[in-house]
C-alpha atoms as a PDB file:
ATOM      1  CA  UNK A   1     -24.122  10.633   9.782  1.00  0.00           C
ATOM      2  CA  UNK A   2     -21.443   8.248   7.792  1.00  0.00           C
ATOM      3  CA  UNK A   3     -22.155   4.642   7.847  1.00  0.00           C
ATOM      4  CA  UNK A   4     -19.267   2.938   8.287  1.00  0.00           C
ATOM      5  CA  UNK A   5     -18.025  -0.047   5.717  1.00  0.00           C
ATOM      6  CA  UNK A   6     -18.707  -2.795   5.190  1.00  0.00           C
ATOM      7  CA  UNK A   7     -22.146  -2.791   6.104  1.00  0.00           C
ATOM      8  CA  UNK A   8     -22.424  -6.583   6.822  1.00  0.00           C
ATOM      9  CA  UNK A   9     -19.989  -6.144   9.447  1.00  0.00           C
ATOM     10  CA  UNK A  10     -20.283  -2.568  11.005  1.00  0.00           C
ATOM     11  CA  UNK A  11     -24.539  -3.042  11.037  1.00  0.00           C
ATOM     12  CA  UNK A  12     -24.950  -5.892  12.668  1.00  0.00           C
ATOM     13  CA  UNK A  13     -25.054  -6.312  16.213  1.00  0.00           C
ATOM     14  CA  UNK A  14     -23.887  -3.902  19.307  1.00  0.00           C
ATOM     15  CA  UNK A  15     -20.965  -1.596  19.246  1.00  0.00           C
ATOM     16  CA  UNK A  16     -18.302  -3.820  20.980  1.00  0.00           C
ATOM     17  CA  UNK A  17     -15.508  -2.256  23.460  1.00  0.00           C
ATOM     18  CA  UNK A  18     -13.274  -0.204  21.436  1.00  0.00           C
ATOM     19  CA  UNK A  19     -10.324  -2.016  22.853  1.00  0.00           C
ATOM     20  CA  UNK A  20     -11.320  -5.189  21.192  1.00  0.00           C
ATOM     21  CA  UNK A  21     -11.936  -3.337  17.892  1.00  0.00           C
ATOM     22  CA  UNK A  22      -8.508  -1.861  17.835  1.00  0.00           C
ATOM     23  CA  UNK A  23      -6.914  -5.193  18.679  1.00  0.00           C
ATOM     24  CA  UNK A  24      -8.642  -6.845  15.920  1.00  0.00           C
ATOM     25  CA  UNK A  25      -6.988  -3.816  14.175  1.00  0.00           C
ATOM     26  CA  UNK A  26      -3.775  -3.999  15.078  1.00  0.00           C
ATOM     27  CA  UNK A  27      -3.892  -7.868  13.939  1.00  0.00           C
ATOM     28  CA  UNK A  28      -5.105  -7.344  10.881  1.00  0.00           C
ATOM     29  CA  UNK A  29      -2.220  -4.810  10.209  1.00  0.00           C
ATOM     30  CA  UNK A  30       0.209  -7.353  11.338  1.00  0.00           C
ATOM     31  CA  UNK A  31      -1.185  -9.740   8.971  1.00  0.00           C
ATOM     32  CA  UNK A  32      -0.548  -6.388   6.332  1.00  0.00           C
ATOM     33  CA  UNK A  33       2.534  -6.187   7.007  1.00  0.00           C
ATOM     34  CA  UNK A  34       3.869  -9.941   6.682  1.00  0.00           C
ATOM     35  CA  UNK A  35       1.997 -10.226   3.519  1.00  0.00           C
ATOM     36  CA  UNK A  36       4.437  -6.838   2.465  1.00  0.00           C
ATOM     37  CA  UNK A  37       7.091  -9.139   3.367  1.00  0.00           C
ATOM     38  CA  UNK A  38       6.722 -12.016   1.196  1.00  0.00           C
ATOM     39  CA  UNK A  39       6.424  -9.755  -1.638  1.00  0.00           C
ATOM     40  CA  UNK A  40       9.693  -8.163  -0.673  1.00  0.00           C
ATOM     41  CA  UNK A  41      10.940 -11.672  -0.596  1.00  0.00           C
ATOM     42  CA  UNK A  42       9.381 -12.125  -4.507  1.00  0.00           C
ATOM     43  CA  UNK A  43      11.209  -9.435  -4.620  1.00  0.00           C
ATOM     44  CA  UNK A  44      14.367  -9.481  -3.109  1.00  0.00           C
ATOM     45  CA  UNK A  45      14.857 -13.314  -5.242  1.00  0.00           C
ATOM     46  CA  UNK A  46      13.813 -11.999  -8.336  1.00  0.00           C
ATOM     47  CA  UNK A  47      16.495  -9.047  -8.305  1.00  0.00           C
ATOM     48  CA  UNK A  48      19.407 -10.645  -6.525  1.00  0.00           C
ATOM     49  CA  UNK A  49      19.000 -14.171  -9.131  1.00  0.00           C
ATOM     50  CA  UNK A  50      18.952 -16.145  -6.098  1.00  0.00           C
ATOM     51  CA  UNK A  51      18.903 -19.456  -6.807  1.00  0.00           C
ATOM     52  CA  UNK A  52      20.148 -19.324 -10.586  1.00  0.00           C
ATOM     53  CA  UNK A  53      18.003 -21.804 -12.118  1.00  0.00           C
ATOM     54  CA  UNK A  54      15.743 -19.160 -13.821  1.00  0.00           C
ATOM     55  CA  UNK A  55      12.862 -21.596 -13.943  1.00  0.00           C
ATOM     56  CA  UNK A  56      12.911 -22.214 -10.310  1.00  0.00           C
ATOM     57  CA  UNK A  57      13.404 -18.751  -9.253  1.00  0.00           C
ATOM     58  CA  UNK A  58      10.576 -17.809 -11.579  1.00  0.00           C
ATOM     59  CA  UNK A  59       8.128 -20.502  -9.433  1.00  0.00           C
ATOM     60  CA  UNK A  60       9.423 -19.400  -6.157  1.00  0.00           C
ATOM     61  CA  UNK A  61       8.930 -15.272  -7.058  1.00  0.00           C
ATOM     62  CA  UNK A  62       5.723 -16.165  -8.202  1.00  0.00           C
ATOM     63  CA  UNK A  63       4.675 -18.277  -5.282  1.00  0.00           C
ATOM     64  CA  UNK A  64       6.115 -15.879  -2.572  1.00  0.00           C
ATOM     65  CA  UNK A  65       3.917 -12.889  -4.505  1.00  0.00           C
ATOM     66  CA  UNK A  66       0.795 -15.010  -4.444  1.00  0.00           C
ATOM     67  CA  UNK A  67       0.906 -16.152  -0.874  1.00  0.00           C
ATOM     68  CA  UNK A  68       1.549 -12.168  -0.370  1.00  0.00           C
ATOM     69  CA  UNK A  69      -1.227 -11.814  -2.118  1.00  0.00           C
ATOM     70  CA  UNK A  70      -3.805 -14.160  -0.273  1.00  0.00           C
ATOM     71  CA  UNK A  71      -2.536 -13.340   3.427  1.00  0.00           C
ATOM     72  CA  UNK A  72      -3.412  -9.654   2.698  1.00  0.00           C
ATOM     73  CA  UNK A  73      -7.130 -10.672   1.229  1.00  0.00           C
ATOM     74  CA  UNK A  74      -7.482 -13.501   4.057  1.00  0.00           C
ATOM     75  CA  UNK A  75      -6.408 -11.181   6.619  1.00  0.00           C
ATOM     76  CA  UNK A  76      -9.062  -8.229   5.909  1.00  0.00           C
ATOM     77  CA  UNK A  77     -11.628 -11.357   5.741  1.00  0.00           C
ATOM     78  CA  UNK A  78     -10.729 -12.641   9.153  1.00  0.00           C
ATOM     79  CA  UNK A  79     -10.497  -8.908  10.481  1.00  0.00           C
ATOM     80  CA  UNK A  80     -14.644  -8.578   9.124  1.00  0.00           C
ATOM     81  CA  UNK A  81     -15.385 -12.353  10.584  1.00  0.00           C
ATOM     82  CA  UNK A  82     -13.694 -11.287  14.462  1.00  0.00           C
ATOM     83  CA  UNK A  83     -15.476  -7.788  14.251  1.00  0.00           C
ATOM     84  CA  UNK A  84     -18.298  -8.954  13.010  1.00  0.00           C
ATOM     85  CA  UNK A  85     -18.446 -11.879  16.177  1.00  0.00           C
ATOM     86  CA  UNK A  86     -17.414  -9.417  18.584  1.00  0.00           C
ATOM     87  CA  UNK A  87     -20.595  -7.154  17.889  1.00  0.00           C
ATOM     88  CA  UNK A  88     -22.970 -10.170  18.085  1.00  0.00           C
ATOM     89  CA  UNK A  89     -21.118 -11.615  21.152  1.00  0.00           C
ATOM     90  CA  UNK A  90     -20.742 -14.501  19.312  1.00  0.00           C
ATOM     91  CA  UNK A  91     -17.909 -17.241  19.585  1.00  0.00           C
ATOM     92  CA  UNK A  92     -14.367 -15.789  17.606  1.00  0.00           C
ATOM     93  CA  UNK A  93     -14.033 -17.465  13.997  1.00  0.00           C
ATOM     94  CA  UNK A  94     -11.198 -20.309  14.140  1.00  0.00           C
ATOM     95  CA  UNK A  95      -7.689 -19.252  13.662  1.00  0.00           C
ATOM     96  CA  UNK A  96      -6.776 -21.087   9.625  1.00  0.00           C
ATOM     97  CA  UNK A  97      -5.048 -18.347   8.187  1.00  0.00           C
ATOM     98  CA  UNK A  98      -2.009 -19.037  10.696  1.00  0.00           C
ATOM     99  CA  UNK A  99      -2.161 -23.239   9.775  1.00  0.00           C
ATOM    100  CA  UNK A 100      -2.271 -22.165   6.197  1.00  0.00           C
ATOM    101  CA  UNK A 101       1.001 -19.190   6.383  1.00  0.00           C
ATOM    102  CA  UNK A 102       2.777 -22.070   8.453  1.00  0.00           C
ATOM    103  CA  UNK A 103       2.247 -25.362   5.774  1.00  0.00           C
ATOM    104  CA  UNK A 104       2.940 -22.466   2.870  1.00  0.00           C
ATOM    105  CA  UNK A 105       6.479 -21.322   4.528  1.00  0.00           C
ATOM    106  CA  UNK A 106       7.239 -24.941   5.100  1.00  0.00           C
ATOM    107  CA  UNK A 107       7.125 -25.998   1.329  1.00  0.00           C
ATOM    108  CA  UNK A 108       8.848 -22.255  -0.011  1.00  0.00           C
ATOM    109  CA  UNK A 109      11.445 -22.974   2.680  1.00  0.00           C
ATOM    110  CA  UNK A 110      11.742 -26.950   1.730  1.00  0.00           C
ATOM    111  CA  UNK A 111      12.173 -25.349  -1.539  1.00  0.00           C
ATOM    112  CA  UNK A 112      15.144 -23.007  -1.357  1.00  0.00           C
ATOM    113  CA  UNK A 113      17.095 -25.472   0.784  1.00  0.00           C
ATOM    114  CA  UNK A 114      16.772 -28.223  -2.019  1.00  0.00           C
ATOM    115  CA  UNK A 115      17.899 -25.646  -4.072  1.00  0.00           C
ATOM    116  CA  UNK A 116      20.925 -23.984  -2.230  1.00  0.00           C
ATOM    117  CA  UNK A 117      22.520 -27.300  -0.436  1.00  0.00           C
END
Protein backbone atom coordinates (compact mmCIF):
# COMPACT_ATOMS: atom_id res chain seq x y z
CA UNK A 1 0.00 0.00 0.00
CA UNK A 2 1.07 3.83 -1.00
CA UNK A 3 0.81 6.32 1.69
CA UNK A 4 -0.45 9.20 0.43
CA UNK A 5 1.44 12.84 0.85
CA UNK A 6 1.83 14.79 2.94
CA UNK A 7 1.73 12.69 5.81
CA UNK A 8 0.71 15.42 8.34
CA UNK A 9 -2.34 15.85 6.47
CA UNK A 10 -3.42 12.48 4.81
CA UNK A 11 -2.52 10.49 8.50
CA UNK A 12 -4.29 12.21 10.71
CA UNK A 13 -7.74 11.72 11.49
CA UNK A 14 -10.76 9.76 9.54
CA UNK A 15 -11.14 9.53 5.85
CA UNK A 16 -13.65 12.42 5.24
CA UNK A 17 -16.53 12.18 2.40
CA UNK A 18 -14.88 12.20 -0.85
CA UNK A 19 -17.11 14.98 -1.97
CA UNK A 20 -15.60 17.34 0.48
CA UNK A 21 -12.08 16.23 -0.54
CA UNK A 22 -12.66 16.95 -4.15
CA UNK A 23 -14.18 20.33 -3.37
CA UNK A 24 -11.28 21.30 -1.37
CA UNK A 25 -9.66 20.15 -4.69
CA UNK A 26 -11.29 21.89 -7.04
CA UNK A 27 -10.56 25.18 -4.83
CA UNK A 28 -7.27 24.75 -4.56
CA UNK A 29 -7.02 24.45 -8.44
CA UNK A 30 -8.93 27.60 -8.75
CA UNK A 31 -6.57 29.26 -6.54
CA UNK A 32 -3.82 27.48 -9.35
CA UNK A 33 -5.16 28.88 -11.84
CA UNK A 34 -5.53 32.71 -10.76
CA UNK A 35 -2.07 32.59 -9.50
CA UNK A 36 -1.26 31.44 -13.57
CA UNK A 37 -2.98 34.57 -14.23
CA UNK A 38 -1.09 37.15 -12.53
CA UNK A 39 1.95 35.78 -13.98
CA UNK A 40 0.43 36.10 -17.40
CA UNK A 41 -0.29 39.59 -16.34
CA UNK A 42 3.81 39.94 -15.32
CA UNK A 43 3.77 38.81 -18.38
CA UNK A 44 1.58 40.27 -20.68
CA UNK A 45 3.14 44.09 -19.10
CA UNK A 46 6.51 43.12 -19.43
CA UNK A 47 6.17 42.23 -23.31
CA UNK A 48 3.61 44.74 -24.47
CA UNK A 49 5.87 47.91 -22.42
CA UNK A 50 2.74 48.82 -20.83
CA UNK A 51 3.10 51.61 -18.95
CA UNK A 52 6.48 53.01 -20.50
CA UNK A 53 8.21 54.14 -17.53
CA UNK A 54 10.64 51.14 -17.49
CA UNK A 55 11.17 51.53 -13.77
CA UNK A 56 7.58 51.26 -12.98
CA UNK A 57 6.80 48.52 -15.27
CA UNK A 58 9.80 46.70 -13.86
CA UNK A 59 8.01 47.05 -10.05
CA UNK A 60 4.65 46.17 -11.31
CA UNK A 61 6.06 42.77 -13.45
CA UNK A 62 7.81 41.96 -10.50
CA UNK A 63 5.01 42.45 -8.05
CA UNK A 64 2.30 40.73 -10.26
CA UNK A 65 4.98 37.53 -10.50
CA UNK A 66 5.42 37.49 -6.75
CA UNK A 67 1.83 37.70 -5.72
CA UNK A 68 1.60 34.74 -8.50
CA UNK A 69 3.96 33.30 -6.71
CA UNK A 70 2.53 33.36 -3.03
CA UNK A 71 -1.26 32.60 -4.06
CA UNK A 72 0.03 29.31 -5.61
CA UNK A 73 2.20 28.39 -2.22
CA UNK A 74 -0.75 29.86 0.08
CA UNK A 75 -3.24 28.03 -1.81
CA UNK A 76 -1.64 24.34 -1.51
CA UNK A 77 -1.21 25.48 2.36
CA UNK A 78 -4.85 26.27 2.83
CA UNK A 79 -5.80 23.11 0.62
CA UNK A 80 -3.50 20.84 3.58
CA UNK A 81 -5.13 23.15 6.57
CA UNK A 82 -9.17 22.39 5.09
CA UNK A 83 -8.20 18.63 4.44
CA UNK A 84 -6.47 18.28 7.22
CA UNK A 85 -9.80 19.86 9.46
CA UNK A 86 -12.11 17.93 7.50
CA UNK A 87 -10.48 14.50 8.63
CA UNK A 88 -10.43 15.57 12.32
CA UNK A 89 -13.97 17.09 12.08
CA UNK A 90 -12.57 20.02 13.23
CA UNK A 91 -13.77 23.73 12.60
CA UNK A 92 -12.52 24.96 8.66
CA UNK A 93 -9.27 27.27 8.91
CA UNK A 94 -10.35 31.09 8.33
CA UNK A 95 -10.59 32.29 4.84
CA UNK A 96 -7.08 35.15 4.67
CA UNK A 97 -5.80 34.21 1.49
CA UNK A 98 -9.00 35.90 -0.21
CA UNK A 99 -8.50 39.40 2.25
CA UNK A 100 -4.90 39.25 1.25
CA UNK A 101 -5.53 38.63 -3.08
CA UNK A 102 -8.24 41.48 -2.55
CA UNK A 103 -5.86 44.41 -0.55
CA UNK A 104 -2.91 43.09 -3.17
CA UNK A 105 -5.21 43.78 -6.46
CA UNK A 106 -6.31 46.98 -4.87
CA UNK A 107 -2.74 48.59 -4.65
CA UNK A 108 -1.46 46.82 -8.39
CA UNK A 109 -4.73 48.25 -9.70
CA UNK A 110 -4.29 51.82 -7.73
CA UNK A 111 -1.06 51.48 -9.44
CA UNK A 112 -1.68 51.20 -13.16
CA UNK A 113 -4.45 53.80 -13.01
CA UNK A 114 -1.94 56.44 -11.50
CA UNK A 115 0.05 55.44 -14.17
CA UNK A 116 -2.26 55.38 -17.33
CA UNK A 117 -4.70 58.54 -16.43
Amino acid sequence: MTTRQPRWVYDAGDEPDPRFSLANERTFLAWVRTSLAFFAGGVALHALAVPSTDWLRGTLVVALIAVGALICAFSMVRWARVERAMRLREPLPSFGLGIALTLLLLLVGVLLVVVLV
